[in-house]
Protein backbone atom coordinates (compact mmCIF):
# COMPACT_ATOMS: atom_id res chain seq x y z
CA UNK A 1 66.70 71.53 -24.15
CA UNK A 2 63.10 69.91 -23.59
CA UNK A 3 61.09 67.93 -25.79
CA UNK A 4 57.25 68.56 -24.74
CA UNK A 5 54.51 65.72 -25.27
CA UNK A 6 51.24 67.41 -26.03
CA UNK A 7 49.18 64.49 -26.42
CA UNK A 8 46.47 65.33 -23.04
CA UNK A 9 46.50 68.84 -24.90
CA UNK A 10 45.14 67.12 -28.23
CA UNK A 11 42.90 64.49 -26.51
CA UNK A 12 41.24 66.84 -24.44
CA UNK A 13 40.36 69.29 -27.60
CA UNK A 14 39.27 65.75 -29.54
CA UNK A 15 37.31 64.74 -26.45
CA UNK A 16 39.38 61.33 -26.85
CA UNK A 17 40.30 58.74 -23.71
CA UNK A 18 43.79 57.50 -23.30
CA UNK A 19 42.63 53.94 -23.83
CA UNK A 20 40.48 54.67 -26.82
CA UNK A 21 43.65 56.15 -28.58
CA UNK A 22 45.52 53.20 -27.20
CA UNK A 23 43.35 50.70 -28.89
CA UNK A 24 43.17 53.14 -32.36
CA UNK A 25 46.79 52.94 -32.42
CA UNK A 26 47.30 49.30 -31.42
CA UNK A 27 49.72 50.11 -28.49
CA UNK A 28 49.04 49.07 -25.12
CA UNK A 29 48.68 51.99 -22.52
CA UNK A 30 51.52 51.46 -20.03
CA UNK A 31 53.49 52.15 -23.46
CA UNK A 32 51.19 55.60 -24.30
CA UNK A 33 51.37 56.69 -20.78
CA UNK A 34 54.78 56.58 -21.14
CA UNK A 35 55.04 59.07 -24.29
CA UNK A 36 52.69 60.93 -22.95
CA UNK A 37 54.09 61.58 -19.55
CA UNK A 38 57.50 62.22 -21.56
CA UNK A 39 59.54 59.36 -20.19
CA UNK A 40 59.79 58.18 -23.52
CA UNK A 41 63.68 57.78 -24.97
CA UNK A 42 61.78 57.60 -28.28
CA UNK A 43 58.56 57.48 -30.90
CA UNK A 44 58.91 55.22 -33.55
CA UNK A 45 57.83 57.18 -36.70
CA UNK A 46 54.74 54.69 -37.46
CA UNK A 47 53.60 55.28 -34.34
CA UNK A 48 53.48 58.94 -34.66
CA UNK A 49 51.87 58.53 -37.67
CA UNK A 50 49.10 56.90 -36.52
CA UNK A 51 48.52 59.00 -33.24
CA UNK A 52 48.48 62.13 -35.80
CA UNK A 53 45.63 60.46 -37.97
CA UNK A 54 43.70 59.27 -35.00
CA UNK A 55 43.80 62.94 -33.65
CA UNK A 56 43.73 64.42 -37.09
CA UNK A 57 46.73 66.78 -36.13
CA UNK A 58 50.23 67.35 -37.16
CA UNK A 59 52.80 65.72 -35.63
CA UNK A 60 54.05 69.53 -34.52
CA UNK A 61 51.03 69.38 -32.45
CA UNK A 62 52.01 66.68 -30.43
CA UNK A 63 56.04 67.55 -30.24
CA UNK A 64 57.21 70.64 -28.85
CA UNK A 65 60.83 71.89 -28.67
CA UNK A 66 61.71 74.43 -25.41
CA UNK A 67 65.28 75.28 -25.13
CA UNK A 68 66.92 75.75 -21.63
CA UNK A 69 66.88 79.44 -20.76
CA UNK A 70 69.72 79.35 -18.21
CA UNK A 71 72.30 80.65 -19.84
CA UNK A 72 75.44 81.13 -17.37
C-alpha cells in the first residue's frame, strides 16, 4: 500500500510557490518538502488543516491511497 502526496498537483492548479504555502502555513520548507516529496512518517492534523484552507481543497485532494497490485 502507498500513500500519495498531491500537494505539486494542488499548487500548480492554485498557481501557489512552495515557500509561499510554507509561510501561509507557518512551517518551514525543509519540513513541506518533506510531505510533499512523501518522506513524511506523518501530518499532524492542524497542519493539514491549514494546507487545505490555504489551497481551498479537501484534504482527499492532497492524500491519495494506491494499494499494491502484486498479488502473488
Amino acid at each position: 500500500m502507498a500513500i500519495i502526496i498531491n500537494i505539486d498537483v494542488m499548487l500548480a492548479k492554485r498557481k501557489m510557490s512552495v515557500t509561499e504555502l510554507s509561510e501561509r502555513v507557518g512551517i518551514t520548507m525543509a519540513n513541506l518538502s518533506i510531505l510533499k516529496n512523501a518522506k513524511a512518517k506523518a501530518i499532524r492534523l492542524s497542519t493539514l488543516e491549514a494546507i487545505c484552507k490555504h489551497l481551498d481543497c479537501q484534504p482527499g485532494d492532497i492524500l491519495e491511497y494506491k494499494s499494491d497490485e502484486t498479488q502473488a
